[in-house]
N, C-alpha and C. Protein backbone atom coordinates (compact mmCIF):
# COMPACT_ATOMS: atom_id res chain seq x y z
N UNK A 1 0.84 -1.18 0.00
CA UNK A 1 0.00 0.00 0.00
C UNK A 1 0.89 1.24 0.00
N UNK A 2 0.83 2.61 -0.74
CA UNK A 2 1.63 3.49 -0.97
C UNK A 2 0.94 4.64 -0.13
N UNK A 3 2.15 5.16 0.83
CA UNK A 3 1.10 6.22 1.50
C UNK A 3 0.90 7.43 1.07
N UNK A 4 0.19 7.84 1.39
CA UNK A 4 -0.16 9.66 0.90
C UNK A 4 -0.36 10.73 2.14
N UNK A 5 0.16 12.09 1.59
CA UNK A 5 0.55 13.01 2.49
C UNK A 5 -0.87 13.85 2.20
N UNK A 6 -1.80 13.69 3.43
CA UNK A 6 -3.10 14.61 2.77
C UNK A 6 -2.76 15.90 4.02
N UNK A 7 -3.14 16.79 3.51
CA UNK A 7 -3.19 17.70 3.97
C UNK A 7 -4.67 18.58 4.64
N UNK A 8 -4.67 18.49 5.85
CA UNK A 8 -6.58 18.80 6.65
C UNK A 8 -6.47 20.11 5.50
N UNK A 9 -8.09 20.54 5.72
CA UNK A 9 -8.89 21.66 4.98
C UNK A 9 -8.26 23.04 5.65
N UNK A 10 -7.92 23.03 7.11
CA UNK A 10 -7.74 24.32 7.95
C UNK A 10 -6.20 24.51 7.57
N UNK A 11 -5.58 23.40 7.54
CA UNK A 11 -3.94 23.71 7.21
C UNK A 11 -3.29 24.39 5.94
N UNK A 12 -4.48 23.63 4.94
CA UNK A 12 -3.93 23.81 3.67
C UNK A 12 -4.75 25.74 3.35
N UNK A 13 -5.43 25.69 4.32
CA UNK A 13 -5.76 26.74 3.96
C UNK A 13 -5.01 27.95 4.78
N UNK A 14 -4.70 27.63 5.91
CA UNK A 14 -3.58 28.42 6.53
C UNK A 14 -2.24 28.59 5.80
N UNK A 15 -1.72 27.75 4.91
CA UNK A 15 -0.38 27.77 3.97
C UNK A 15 -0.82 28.31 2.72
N UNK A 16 -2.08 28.64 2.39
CA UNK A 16 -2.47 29.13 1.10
C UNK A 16 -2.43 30.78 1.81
N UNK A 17 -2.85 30.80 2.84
CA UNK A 17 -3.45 32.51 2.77
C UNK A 17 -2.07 32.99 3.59
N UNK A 18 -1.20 32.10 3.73
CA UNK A 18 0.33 32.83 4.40
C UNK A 18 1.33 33.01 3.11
N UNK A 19 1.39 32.39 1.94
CA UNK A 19 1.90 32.34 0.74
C UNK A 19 0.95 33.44 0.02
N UNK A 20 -0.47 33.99 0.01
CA UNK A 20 -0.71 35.01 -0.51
C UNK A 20 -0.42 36.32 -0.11
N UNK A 21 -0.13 36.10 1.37
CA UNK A 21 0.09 37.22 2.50
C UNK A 21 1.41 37.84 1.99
N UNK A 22 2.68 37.00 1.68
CA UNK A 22 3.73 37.39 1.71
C UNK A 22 3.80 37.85 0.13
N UNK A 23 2.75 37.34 -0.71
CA UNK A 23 3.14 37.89 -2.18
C UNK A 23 2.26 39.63 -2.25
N UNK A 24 1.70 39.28 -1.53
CA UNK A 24 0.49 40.67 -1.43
C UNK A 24 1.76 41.58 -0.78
N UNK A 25 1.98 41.28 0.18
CA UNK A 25 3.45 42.46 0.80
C UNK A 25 3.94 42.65 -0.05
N UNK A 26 4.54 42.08 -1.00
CA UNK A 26 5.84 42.31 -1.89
C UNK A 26 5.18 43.10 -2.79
N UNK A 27 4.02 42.81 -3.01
CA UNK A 27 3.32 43.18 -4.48
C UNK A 27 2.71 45.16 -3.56
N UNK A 28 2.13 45.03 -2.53
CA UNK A 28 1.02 46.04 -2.43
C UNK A 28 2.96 47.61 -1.64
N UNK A 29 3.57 47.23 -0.79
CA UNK A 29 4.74 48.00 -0.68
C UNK A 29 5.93 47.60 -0.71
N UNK A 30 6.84 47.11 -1.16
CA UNK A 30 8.29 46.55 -0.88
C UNK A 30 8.41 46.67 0.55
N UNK A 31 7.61 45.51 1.47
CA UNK A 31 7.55 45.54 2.22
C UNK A 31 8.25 43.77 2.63
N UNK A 32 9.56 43.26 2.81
CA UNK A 32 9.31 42.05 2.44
C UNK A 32 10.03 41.22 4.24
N UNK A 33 10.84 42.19 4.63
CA UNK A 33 11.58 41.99 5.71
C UNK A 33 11.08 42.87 7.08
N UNK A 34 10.58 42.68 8.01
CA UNK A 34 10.28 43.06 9.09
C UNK A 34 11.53 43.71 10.09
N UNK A 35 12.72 44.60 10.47
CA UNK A 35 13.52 44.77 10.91
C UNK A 35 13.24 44.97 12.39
N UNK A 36 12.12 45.97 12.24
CA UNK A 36 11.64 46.12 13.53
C UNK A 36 12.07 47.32 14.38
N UNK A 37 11.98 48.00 15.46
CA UNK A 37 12.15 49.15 16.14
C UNK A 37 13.65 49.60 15.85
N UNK A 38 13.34 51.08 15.62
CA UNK A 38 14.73 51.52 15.52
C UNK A 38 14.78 53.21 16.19
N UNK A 39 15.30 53.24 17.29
CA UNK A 39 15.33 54.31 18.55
C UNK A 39 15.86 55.01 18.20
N UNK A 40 16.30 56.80 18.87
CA UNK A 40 16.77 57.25 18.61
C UNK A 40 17.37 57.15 20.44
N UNK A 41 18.51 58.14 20.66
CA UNK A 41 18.82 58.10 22.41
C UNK A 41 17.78 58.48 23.13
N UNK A 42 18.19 58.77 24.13
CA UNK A 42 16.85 59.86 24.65
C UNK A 42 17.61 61.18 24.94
N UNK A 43 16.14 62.12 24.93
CA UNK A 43 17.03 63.40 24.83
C UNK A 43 16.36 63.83 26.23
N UNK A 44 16.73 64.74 26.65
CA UNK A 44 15.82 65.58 27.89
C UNK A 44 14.45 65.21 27.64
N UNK A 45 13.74 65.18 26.75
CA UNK A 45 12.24 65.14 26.99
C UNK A 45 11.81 64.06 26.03
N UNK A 46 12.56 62.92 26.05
CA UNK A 46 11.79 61.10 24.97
C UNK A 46 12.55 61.27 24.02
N UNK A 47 12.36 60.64 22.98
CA UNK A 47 12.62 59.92 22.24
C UNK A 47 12.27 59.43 20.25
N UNK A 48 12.56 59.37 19.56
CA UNK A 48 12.00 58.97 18.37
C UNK A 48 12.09 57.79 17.93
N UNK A 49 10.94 56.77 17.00
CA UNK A 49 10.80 55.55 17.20
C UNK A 49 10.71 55.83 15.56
N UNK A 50 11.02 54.62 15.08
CA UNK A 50 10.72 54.02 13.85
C UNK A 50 10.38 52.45 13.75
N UNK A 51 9.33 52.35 13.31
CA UNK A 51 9.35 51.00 12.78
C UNK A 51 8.95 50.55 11.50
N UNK A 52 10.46 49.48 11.41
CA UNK A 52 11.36 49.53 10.07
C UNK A 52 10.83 48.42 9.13
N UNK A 53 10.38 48.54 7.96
CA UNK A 53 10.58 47.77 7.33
C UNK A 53 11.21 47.64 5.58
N UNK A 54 11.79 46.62 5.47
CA UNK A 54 12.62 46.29 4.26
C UNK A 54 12.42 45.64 3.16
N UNK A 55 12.72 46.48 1.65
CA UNK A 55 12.72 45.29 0.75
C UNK A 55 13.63 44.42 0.51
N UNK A 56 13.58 43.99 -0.87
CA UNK A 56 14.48 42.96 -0.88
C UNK A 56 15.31 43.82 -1.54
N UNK A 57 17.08 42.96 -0.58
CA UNK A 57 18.09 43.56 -1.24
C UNK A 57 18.37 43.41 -2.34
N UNK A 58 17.83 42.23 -3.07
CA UNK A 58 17.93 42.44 -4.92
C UNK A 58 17.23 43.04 -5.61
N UNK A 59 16.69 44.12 -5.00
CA UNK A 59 15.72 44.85 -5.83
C UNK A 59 16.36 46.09 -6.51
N UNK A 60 16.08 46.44 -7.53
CA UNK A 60 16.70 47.44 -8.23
C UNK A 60 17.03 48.85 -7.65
N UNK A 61 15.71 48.86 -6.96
CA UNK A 61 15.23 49.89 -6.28
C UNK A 61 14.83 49.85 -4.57
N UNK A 62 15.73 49.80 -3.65
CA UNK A 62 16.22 49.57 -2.18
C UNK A 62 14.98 50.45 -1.84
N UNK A 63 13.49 49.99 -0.49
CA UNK A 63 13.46 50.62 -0.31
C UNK A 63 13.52 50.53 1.36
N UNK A 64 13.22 51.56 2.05
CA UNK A 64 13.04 51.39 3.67
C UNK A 64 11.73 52.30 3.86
N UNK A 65 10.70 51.46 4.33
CA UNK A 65 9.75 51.95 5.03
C UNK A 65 9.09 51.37 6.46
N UNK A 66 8.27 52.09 6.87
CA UNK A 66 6.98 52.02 8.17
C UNK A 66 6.21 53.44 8.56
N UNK A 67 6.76 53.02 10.14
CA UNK A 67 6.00 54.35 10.74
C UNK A 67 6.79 55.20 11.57
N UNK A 68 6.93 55.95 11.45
CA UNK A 68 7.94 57.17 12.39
C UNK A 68 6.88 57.97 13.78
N UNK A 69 7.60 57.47 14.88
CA UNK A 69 7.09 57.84 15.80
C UNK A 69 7.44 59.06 17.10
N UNK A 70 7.07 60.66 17.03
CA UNK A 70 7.57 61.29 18.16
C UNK A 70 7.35 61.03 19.37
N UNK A 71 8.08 60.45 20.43
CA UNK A 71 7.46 60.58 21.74
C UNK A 71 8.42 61.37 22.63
N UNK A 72 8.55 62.31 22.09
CA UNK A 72 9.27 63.61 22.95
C UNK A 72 8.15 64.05 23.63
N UNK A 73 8.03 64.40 24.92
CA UNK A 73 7.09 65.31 25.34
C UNK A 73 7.64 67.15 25.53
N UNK A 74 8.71 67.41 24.99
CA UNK A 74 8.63 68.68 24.54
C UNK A 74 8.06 69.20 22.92
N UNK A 75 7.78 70.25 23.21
CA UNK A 75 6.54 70.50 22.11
C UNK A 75 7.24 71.02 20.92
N UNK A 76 8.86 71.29 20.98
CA UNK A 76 9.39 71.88 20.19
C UNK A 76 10.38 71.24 19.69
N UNK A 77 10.13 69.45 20.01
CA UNK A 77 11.11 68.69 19.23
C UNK A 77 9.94 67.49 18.24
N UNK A 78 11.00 67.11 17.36
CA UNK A 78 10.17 66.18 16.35
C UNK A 78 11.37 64.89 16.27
N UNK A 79 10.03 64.03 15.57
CA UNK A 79 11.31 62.87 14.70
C UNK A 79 11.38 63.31 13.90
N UNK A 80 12.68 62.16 13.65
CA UNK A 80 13.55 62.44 12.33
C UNK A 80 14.16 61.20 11.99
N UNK A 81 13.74 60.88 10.65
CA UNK A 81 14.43 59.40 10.28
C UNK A 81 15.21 59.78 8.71
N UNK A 82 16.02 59.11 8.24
CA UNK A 82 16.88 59.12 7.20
C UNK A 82 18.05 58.38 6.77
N UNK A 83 17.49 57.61 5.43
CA UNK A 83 18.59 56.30 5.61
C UNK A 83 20.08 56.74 4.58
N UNK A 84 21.09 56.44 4.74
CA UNK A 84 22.16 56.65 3.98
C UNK A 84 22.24 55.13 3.17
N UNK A 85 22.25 55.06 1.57
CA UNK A 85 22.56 53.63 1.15
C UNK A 85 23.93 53.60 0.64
N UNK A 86 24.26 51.94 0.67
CA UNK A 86 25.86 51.71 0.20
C UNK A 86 25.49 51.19 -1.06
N UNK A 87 25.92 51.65 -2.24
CA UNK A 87 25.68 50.97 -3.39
C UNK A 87 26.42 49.84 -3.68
N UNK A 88 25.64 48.76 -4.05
CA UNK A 88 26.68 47.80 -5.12
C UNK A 88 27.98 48.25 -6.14
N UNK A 89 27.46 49.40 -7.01
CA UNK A 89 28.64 49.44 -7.58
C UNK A 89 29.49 50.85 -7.08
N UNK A 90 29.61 50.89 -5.65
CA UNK A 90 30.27 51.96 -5.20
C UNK A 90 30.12 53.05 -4.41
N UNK A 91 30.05 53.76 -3.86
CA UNK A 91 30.01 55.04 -3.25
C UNK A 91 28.51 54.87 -2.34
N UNK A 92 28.28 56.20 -2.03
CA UNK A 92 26.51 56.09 -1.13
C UNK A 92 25.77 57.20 -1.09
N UNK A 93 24.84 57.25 -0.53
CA UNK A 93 23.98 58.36 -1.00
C UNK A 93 22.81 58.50 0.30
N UNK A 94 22.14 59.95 0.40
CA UNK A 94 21.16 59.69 1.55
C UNK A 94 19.84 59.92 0.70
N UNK A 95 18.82 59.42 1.46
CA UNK A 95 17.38 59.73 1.23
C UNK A 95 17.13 60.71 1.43
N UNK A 96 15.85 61.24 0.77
CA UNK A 96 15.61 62.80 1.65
C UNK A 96 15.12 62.36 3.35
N UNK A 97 14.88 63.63 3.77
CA UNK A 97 14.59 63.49 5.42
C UNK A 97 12.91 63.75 5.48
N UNK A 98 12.43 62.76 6.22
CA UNK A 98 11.34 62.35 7.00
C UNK A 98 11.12 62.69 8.14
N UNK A 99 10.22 63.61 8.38
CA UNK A 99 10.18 64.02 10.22
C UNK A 99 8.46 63.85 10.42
N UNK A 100 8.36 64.14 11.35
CA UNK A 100 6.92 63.86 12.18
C UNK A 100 6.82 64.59 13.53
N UNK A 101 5.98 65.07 14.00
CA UNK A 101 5.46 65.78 15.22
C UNK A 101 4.82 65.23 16.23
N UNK A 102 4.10 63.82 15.32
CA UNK A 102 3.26 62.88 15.90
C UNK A 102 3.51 61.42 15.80
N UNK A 103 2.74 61.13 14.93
CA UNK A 103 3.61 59.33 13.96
C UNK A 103 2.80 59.51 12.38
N UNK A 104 4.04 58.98 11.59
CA UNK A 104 3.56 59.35 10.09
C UNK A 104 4.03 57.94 9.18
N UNK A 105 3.75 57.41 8.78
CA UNK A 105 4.14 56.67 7.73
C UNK A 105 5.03 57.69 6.37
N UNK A 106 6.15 56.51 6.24
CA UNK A 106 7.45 56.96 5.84
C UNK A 106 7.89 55.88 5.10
N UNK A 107 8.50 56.61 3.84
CA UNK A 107 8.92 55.81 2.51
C UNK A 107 10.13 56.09 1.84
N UNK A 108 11.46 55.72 2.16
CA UNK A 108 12.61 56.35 1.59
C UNK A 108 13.68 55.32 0.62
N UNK A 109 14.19 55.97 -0.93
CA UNK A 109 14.17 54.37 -1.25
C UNK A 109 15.69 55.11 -2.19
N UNK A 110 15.98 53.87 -2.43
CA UNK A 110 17.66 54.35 -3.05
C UNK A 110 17.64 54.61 -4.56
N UNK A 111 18.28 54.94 -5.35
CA UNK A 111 18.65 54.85 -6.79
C UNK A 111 19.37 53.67 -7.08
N UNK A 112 19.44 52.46 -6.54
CA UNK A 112 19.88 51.51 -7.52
C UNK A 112 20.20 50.17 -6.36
N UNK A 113 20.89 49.21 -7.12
CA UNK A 113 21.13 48.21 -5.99
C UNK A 113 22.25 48.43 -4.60
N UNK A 114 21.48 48.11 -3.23
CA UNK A 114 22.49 48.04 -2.18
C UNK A 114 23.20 47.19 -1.27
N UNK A 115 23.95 47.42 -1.42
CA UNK A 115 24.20 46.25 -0.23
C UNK A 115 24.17 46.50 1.27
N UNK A 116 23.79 47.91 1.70
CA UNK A 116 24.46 47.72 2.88
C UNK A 116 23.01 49.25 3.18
N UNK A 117 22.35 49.33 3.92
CA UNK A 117 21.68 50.83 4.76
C UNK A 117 21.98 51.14 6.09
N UNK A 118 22.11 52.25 5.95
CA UNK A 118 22.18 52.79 7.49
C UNK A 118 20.84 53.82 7.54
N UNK A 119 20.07 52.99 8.92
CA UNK A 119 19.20 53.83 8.84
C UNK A 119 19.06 54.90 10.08
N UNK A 120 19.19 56.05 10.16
CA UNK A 120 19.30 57.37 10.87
C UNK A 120 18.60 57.41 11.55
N UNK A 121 17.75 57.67 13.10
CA UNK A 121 16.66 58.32 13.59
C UNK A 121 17.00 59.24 15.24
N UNK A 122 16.29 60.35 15.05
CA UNK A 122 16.95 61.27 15.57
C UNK A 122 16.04 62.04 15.86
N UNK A 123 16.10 63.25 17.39
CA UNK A 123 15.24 63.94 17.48
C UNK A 123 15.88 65.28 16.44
N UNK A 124 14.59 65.83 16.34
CA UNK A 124 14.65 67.63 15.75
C UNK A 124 14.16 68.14 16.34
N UNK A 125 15.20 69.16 16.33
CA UNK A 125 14.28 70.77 17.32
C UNK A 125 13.48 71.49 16.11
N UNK A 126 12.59 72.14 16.37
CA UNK A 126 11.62 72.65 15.14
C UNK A 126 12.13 74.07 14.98
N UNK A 127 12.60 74.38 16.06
CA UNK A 127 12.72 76.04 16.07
C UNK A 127 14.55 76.43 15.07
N UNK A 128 15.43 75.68 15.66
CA UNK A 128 16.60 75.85 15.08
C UNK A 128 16.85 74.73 14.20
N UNK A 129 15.98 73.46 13.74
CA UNK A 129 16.20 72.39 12.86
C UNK A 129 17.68 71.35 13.18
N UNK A 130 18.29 71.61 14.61
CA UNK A 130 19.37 71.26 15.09
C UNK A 130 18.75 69.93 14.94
N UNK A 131 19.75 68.71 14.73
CA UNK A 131 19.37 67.21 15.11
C UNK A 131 19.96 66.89 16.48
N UNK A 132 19.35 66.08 16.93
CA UNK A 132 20.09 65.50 18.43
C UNK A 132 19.45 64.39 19.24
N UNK A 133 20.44 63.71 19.42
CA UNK A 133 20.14 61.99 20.38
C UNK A 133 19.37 61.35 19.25
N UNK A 134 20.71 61.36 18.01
CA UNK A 134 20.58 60.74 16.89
C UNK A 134 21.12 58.63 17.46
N UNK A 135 20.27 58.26 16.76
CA UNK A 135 21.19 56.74 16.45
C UNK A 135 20.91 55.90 15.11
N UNK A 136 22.31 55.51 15.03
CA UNK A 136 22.29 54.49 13.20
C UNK A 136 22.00 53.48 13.27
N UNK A 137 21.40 52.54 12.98
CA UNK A 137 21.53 50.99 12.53
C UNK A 137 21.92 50.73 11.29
N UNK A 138 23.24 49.97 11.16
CA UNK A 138 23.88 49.58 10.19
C UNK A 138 22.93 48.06 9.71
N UNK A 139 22.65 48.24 8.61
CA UNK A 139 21.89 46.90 8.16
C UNK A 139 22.04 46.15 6.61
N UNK A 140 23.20 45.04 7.12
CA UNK A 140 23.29 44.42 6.01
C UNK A 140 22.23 43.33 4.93
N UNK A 141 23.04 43.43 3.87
CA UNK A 141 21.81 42.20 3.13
C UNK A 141 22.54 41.03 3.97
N UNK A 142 24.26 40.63 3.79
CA UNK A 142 23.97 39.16 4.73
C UNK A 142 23.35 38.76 5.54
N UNK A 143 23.08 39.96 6.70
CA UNK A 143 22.40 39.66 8.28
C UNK A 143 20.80 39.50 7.52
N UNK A 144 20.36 40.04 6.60
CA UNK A 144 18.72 39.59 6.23
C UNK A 144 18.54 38.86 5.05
N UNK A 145 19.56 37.99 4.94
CA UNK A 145 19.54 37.14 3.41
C UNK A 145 18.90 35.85 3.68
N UNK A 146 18.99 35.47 5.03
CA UNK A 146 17.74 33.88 4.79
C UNK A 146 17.18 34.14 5.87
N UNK A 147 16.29 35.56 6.20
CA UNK A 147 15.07 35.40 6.88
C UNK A 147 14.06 34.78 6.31
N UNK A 148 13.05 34.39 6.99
CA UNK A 148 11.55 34.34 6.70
C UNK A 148 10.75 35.23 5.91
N UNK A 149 10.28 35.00 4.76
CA UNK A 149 9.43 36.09 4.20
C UNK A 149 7.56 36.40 4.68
């Protein structure tokens, strides 16, 4: 007798709608890697939050998005997020700058293939545009080359 691998109705349907899930991400934002919180220090009055997410590093077009979050409780500082990319064939470049007062969804993406982002987040003062209780995360494609999609 030859056996067979059946698969229940709830399973196969849980592996169908997690395989559409991850093509719908890729497809609806270059959204493909989850990185996850990215702080800034703290300054006298909180803090700026980002949460990060990544495409794929073989994509022509690198991008970094989520949500940018102020939780300064002074009224005259903001976030500030901004990624610098390392190109494949050389040199690097920054995104424009992304700030928020509150929390904003944020989209910053490279000119060509990268290997390597650093992504920036930092408070701003609104009044003098000074940055401060900045921090980088250096983020390679090796360290996200056989995550989970």
């Amino acid at each position: 007798m030859r056996k067979r691998t059946v698969i229940g109705g709830g399973l196969l349907a849980l592996v169908l709608a997690g395989g559409l899930t991850g093509t719908a991400q890729a497809a609806a934002g270059d959204r493909v890697h989850h990185w996850g919180p990215v702080q800034s220090k703290s300054g006298h009055g909180g803090y700026a939050k980002a949460d990060v997410w990544l495409s794929d590093f073989k994509s022509e077009r690198f991008v970094v998005s989520g949500k940018l979050y102020d939780r300064d409780r002074h009224s005259g500082h903001c976030a500030y997020i901004r990624a610098r990319f390392h190109y494949k064939s050389g040199g690097t470049g920054w995104s424009q700058v992304r700030y928020t007062c509150s929390s904003k969804n944020f989209k910053l993406s490279s000119d060509g293939e990268v290997s390597r982002v650093d992504v920036r987040v930092c408070l701003v003062s609104y009044k003098t545009n000074g940055i401060f209780s900045c921090y980088t995360d250096p983020i390679k494609a090796s360290t996200v080359a056989n995550w989970p999609r």
